[in-house]
PDB file of N, CA and C in Angstrom:
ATOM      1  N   UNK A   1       4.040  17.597 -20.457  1.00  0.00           N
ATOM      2  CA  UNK A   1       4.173  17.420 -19.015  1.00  0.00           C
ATOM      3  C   UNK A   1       2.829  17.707 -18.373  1.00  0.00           C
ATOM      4  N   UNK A   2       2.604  16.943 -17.274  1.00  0.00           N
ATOM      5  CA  UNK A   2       1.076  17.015 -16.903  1.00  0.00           C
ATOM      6  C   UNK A   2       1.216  17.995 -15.406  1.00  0.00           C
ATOM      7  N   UNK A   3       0.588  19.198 -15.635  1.00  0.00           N
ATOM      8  CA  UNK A   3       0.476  20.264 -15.084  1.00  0.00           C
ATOM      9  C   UNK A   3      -0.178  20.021 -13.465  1.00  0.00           C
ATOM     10  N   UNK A   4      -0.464  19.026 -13.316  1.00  0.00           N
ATOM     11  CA  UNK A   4      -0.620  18.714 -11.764  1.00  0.00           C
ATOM     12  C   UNK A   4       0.860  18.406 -11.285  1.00  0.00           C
ATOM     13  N   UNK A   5       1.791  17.132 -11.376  1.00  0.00           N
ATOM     14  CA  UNK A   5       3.151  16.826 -11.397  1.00  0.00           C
ATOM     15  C   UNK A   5       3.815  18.472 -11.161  1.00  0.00           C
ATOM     16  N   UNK A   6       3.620  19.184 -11.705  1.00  0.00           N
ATOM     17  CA  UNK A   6       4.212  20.564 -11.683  1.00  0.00           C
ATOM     18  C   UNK A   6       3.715  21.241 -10.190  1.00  0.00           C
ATOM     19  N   UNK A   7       2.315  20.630 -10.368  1.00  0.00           N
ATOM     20  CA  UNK A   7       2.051  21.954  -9.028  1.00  0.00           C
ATOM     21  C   UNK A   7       2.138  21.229  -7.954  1.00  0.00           C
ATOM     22  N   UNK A   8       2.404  19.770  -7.699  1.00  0.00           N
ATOM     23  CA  UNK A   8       2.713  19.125  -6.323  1.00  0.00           C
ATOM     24  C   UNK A   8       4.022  19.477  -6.492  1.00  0.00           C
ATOM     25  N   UNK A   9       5.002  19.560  -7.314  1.00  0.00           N
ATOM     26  CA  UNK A   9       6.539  19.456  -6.987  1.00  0.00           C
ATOM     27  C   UNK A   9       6.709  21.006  -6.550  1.00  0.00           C
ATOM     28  N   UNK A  10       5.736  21.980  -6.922  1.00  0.00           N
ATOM     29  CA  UNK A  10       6.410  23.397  -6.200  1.00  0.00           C
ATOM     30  C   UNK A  10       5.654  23.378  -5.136  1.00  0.00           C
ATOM     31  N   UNK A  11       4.696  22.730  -4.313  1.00  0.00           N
ATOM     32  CA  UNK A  11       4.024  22.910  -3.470  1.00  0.00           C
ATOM     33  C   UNK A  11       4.429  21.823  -2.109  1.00  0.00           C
ATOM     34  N   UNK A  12       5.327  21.129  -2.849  1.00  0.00           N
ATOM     35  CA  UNK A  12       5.494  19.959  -1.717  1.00  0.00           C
ATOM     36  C   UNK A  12       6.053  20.862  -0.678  1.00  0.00           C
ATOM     37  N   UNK A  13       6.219  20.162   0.705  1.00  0.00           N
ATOM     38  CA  UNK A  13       7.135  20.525   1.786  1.00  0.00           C
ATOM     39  C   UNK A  13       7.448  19.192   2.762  1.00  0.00           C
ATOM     40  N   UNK A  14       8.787  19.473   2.903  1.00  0.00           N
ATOM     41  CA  UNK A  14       9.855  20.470   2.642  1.00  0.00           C
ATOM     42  C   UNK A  14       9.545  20.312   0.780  1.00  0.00           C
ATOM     43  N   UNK A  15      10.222  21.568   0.297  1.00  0.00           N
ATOM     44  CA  UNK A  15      10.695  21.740  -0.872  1.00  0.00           C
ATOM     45  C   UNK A  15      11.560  20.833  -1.759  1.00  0.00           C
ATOM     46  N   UNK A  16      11.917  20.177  -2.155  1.00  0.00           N
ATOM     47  CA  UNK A  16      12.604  19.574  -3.217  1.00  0.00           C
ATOM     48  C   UNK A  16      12.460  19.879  -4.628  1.00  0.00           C
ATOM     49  N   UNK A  17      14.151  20.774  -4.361  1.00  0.00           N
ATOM     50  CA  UNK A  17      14.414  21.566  -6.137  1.00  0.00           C
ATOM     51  C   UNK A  17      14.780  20.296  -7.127  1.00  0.00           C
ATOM     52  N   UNK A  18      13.827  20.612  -8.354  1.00  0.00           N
ATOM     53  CA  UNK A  18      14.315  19.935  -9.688  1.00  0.00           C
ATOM     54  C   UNK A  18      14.303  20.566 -11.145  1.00  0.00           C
ATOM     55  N   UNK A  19      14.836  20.144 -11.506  1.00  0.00           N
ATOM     56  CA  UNK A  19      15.403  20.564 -13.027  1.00  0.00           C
ATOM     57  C   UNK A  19      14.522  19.830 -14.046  1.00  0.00           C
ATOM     58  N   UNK A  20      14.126  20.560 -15.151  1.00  0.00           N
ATOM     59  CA  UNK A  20      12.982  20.640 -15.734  1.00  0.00           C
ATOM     60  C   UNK A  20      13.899  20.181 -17.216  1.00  0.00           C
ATOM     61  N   UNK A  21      13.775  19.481 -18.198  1.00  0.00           N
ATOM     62  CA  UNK A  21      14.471  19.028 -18.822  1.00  0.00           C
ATOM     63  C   UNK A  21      13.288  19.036 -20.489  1.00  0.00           C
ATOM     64  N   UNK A  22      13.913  19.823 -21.022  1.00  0.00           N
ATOM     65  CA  UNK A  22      13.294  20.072 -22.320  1.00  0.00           C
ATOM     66  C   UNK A  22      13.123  19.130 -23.658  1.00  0.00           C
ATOM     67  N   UNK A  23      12.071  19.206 -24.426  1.00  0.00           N
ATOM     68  CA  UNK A  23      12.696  18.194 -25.539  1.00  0.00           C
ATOM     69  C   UNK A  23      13.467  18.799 -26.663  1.00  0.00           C
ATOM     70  N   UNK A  24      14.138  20.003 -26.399  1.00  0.00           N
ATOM     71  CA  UNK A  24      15.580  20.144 -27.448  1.00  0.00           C
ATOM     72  C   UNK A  24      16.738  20.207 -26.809  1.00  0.00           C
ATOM     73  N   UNK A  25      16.341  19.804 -25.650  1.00  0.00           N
ATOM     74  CA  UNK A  25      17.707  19.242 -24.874  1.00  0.00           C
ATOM     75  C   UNK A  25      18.183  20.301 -23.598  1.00  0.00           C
ATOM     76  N   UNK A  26      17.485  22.013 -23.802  1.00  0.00           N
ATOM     77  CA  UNK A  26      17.515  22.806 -22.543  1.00  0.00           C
ATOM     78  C   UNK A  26      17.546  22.175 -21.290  1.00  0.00           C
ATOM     79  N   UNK A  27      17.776  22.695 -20.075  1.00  0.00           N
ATOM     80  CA  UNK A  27      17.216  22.163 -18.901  1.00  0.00           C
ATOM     81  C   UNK A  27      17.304  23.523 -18.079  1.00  0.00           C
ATOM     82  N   UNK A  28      16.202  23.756 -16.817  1.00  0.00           N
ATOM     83  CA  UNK A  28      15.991  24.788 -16.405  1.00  0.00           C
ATOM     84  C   UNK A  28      15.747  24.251 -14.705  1.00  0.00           C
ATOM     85  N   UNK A  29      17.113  24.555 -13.954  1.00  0.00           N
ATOM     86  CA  UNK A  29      17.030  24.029 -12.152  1.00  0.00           C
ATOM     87  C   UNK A  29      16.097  25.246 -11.848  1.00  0.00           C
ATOM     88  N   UNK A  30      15.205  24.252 -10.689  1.00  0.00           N
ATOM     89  CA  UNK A  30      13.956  25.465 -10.356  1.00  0.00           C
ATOM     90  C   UNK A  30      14.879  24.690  -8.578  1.00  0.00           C
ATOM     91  N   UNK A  31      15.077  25.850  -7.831  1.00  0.00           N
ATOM     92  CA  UNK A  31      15.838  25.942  -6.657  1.00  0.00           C
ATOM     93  C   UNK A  31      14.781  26.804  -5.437  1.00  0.00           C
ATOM     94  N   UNK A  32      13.836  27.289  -5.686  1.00  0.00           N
ATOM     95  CA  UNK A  32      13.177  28.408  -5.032  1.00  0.00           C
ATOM     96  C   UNK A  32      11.644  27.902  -5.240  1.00  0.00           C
ATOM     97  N   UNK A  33      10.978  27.225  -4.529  1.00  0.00           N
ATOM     98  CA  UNK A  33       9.411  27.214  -4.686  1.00  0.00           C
ATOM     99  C   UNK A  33       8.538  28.244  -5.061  1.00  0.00           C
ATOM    100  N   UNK A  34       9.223  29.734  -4.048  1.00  0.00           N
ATOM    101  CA  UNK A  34       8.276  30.588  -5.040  1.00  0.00           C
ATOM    102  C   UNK A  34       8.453  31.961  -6.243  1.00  0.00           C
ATOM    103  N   UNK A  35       9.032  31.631  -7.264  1.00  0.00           N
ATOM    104  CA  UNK A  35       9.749  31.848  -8.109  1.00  0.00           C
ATOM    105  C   UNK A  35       9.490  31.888  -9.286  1.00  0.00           C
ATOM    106  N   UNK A  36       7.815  31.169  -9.199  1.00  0.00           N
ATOM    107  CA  UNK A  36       7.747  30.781 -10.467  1.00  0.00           C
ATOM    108  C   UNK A  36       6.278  30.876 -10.856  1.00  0.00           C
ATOM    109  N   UNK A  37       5.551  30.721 -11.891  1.00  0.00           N
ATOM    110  CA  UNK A  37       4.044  30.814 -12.533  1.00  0.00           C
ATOM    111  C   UNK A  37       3.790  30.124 -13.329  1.00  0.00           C
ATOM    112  N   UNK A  38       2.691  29.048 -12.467  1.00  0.00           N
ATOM    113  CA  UNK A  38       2.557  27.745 -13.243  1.00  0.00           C
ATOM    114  C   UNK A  38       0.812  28.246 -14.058  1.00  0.00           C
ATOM    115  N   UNK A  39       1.014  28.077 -15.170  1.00  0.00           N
ATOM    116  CA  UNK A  39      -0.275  28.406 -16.028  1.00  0.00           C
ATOM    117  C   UNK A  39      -0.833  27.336 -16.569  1.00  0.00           C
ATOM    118  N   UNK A  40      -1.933  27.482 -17.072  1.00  0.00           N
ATOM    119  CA  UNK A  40      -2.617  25.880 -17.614  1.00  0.00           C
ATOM    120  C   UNK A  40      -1.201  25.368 -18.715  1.00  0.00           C
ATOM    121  N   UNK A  41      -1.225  26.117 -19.493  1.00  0.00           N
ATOM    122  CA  UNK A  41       0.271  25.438 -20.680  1.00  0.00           C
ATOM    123  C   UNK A  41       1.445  25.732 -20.790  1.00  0.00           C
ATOM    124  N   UNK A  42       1.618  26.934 -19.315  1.00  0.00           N
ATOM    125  CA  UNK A  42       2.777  27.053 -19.524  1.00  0.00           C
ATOM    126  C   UNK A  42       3.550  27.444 -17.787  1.00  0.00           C
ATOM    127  N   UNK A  43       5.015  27.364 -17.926  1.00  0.00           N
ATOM    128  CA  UNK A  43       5.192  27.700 -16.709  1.00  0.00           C
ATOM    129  C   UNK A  43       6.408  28.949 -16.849  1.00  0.00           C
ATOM    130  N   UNK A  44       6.186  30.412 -15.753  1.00  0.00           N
ATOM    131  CA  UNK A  44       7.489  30.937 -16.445  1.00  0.00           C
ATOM    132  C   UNK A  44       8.615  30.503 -15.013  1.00  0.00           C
ATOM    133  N   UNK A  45       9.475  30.360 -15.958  1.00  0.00           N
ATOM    134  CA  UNK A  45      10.488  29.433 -14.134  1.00  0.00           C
ATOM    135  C   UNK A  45      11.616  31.028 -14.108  1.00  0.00           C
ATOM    136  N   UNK A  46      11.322  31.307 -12.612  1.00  0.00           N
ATOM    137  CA  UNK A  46      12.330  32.292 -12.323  1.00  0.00           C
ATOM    138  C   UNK A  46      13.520  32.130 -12.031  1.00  0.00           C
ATOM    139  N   UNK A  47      14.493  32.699 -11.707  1.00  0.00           N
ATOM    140  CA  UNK A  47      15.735  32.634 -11.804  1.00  0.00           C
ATOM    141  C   UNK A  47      16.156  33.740 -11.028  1.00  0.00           C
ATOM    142  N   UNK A  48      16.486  33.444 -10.098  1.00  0.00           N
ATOM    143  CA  UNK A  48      16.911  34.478  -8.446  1.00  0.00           C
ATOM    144  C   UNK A  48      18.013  34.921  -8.889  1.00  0.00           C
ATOM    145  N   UNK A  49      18.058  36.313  -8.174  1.00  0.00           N
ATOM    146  CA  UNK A  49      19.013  37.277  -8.090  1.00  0.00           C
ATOM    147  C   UNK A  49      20.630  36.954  -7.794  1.00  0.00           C
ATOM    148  N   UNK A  50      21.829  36.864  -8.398  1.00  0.00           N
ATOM    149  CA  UNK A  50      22.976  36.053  -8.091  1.00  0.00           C
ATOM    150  C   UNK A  50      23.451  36.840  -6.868  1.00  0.00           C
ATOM    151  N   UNK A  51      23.676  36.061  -6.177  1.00  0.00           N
ATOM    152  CA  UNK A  51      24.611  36.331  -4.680  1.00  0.00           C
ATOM    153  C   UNK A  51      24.240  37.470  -4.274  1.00  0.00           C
ATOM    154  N   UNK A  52      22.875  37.399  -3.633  1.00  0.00           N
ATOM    155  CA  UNK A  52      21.751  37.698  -3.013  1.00  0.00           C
ATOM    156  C   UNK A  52      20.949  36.823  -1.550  1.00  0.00           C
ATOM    157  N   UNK A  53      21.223  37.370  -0.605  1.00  0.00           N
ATOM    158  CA  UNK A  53      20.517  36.519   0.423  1.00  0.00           C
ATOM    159  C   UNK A  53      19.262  36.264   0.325  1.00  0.00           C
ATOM    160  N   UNK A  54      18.449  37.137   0.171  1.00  0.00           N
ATOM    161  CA  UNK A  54      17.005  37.049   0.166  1.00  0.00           C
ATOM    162  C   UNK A  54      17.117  37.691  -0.966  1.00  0.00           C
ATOM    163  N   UNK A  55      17.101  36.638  -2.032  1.00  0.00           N
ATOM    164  CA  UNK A  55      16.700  37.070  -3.835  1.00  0.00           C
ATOM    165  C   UNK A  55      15.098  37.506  -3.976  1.00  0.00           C
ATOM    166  N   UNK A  56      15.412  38.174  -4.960  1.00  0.00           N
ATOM    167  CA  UNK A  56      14.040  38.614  -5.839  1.00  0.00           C
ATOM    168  C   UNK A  56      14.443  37.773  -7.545  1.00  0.00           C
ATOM    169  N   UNK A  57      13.440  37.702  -7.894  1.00  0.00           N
ATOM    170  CA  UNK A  57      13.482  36.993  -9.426  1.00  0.00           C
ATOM    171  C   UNK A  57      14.710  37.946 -10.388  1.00  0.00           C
ATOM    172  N   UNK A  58      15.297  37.741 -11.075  1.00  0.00           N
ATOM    173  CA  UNK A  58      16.261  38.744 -11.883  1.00  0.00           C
ATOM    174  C   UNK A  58      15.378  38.028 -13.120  1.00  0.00           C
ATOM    175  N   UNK A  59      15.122  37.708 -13.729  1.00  0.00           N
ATOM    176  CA  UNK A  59      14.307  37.504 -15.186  1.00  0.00           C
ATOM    177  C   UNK A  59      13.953  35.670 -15.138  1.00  0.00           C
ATOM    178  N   UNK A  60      13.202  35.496 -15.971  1.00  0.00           N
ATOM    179  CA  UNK A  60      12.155  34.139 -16.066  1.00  0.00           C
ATOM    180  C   UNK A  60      12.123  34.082 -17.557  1.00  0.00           C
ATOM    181  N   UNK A  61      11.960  32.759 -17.576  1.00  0.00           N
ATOM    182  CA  UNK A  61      12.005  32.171 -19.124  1.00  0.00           C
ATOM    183  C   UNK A  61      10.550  31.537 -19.125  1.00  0.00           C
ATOM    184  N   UNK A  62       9.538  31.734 -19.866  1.00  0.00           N
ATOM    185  CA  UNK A  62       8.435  30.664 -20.438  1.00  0.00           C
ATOM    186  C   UNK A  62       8.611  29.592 -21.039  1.00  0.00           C
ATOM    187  N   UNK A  63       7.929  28.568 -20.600  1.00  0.00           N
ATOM    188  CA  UNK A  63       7.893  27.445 -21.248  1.00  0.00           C
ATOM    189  C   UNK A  63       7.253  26.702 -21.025  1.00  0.00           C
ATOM    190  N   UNK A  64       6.583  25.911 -22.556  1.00  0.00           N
ATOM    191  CA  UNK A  64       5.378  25.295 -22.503  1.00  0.00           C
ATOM    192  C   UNK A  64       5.340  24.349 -22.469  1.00  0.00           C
ATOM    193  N   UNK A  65       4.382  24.025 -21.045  1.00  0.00           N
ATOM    194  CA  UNK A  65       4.285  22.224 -20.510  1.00  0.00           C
ATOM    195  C   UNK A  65       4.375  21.295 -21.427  1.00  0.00           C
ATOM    196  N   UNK A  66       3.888  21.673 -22.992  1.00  0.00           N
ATOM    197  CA  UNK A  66       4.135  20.206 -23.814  1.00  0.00           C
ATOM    198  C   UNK A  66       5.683  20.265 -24.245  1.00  0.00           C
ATOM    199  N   UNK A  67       6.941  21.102 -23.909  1.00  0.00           N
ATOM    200  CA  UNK A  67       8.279  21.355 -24.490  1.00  0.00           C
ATOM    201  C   UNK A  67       8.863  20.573 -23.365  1.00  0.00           C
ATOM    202  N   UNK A  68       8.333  20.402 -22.088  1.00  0.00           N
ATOM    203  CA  UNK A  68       9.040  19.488 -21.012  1.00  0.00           C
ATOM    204  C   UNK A  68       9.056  18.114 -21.029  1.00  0.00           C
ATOM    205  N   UNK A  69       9.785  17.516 -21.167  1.00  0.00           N
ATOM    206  CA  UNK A  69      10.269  16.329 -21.407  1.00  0.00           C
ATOM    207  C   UNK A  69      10.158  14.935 -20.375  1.00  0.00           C
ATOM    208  N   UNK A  70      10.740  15.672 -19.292  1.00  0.00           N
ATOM    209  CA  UNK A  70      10.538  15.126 -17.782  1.00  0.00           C
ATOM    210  C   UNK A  70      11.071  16.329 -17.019  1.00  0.00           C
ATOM    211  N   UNK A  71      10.900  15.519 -15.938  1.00  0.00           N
ATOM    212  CA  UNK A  71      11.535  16.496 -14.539  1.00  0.00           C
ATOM    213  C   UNK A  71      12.691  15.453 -13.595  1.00  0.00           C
ATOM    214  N   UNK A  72      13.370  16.285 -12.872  1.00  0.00           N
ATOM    215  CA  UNK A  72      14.625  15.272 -12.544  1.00  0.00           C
ATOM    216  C   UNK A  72      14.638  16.038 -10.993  1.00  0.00           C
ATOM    217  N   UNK A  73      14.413  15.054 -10.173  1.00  0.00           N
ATOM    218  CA  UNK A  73      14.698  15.956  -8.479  1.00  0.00           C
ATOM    219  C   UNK A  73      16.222  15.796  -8.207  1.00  0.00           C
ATOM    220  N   UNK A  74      16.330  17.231  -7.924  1.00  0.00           N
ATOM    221  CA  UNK A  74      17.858  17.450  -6.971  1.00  0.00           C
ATOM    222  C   UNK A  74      18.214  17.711  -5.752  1.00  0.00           C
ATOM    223  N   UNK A  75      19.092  17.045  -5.618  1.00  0.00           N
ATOM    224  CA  UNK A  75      19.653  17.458  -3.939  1.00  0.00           C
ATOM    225  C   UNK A  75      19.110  18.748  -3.269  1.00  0.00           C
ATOM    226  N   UNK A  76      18.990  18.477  -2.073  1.00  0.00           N
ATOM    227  CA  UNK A  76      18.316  19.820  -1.219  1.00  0.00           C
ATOM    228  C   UNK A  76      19.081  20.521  -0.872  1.00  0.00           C
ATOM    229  N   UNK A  77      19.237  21.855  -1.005  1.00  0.00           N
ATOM    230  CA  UNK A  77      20.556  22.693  -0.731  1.00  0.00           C
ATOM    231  C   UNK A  77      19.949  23.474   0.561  1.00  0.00           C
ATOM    232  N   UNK A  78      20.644  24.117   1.394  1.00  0.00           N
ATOM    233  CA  UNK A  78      20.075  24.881   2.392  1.00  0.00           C
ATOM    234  C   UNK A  78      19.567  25.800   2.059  1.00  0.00           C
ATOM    235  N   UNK A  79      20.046  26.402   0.933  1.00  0.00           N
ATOM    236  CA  UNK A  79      19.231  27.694   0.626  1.00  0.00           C
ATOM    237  C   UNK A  79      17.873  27.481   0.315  1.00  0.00           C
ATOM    238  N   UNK A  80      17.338  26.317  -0.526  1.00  0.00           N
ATOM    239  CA  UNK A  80      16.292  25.673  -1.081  1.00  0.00           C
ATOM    240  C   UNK A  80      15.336  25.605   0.507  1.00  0.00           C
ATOM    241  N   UNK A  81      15.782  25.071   1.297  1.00  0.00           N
ATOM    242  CA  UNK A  81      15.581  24.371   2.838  1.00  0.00           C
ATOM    243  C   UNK A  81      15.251  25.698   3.772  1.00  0.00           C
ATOM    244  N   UNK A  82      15.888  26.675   3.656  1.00  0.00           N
ATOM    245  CA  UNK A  82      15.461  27.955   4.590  1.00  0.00           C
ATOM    246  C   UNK A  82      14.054  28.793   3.789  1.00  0.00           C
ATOM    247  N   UNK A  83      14.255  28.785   2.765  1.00  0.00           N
ATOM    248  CA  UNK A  83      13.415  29.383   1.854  1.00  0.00           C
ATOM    249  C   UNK A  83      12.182  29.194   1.740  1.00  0.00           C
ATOM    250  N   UNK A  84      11.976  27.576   2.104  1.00  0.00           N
ATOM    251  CA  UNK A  84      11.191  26.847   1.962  1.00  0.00           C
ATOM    252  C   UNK A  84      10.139  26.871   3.614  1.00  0.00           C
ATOM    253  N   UNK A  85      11.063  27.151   4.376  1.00  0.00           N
ATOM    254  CA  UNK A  85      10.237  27.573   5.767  1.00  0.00           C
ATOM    255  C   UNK A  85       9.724  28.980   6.008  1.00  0.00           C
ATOM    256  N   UNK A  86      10.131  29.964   5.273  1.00  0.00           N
ATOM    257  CA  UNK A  86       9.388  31.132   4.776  1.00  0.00           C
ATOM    258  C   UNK A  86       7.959  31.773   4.564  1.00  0.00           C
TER     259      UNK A  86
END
């Protein structure tokens, strides 16, 4: 996966969350623009606090830009949408 594609899709605005789709078949919804740590080869994607208004990260998975397969954009949720004006 080409590591620019990565840093316009967390940087766009408004925000538009997408799901990151692995080549052993994982997939990882990134919902929160800032959540996450995009590195030259790798990105760790966070994963917000469950039923939490204003989340903090609860744990992040690594994974390396050549294991991503594609990326898939998803519907804009409000939470994604308030977060995103932050």
């Amino acid at each position: 996966m080409d590591r620019e594609k990565l840093r316009l899709l967390l940087r766009q605005q408004p925000f538009q969350p997408f799901r990151v789709h692995l080549t052993d078949g994982r997939t990882y919804d990134v919902q929160l623009p800032d959540m996450h740590i995009l590195g030259e080869k790798y990105i760790a994607i966070g994963f917000p606090e469950p039923n939490v208004p204003d989340p903090a990260v609860d744990h992040s998975e690594i994974v390396f830009l050549s294991m991503i397969s594609h990326v898939e954009l998803l519907p804009t949720t409000a939470e994604s949408a308030a977060s995103a004006g932050s």
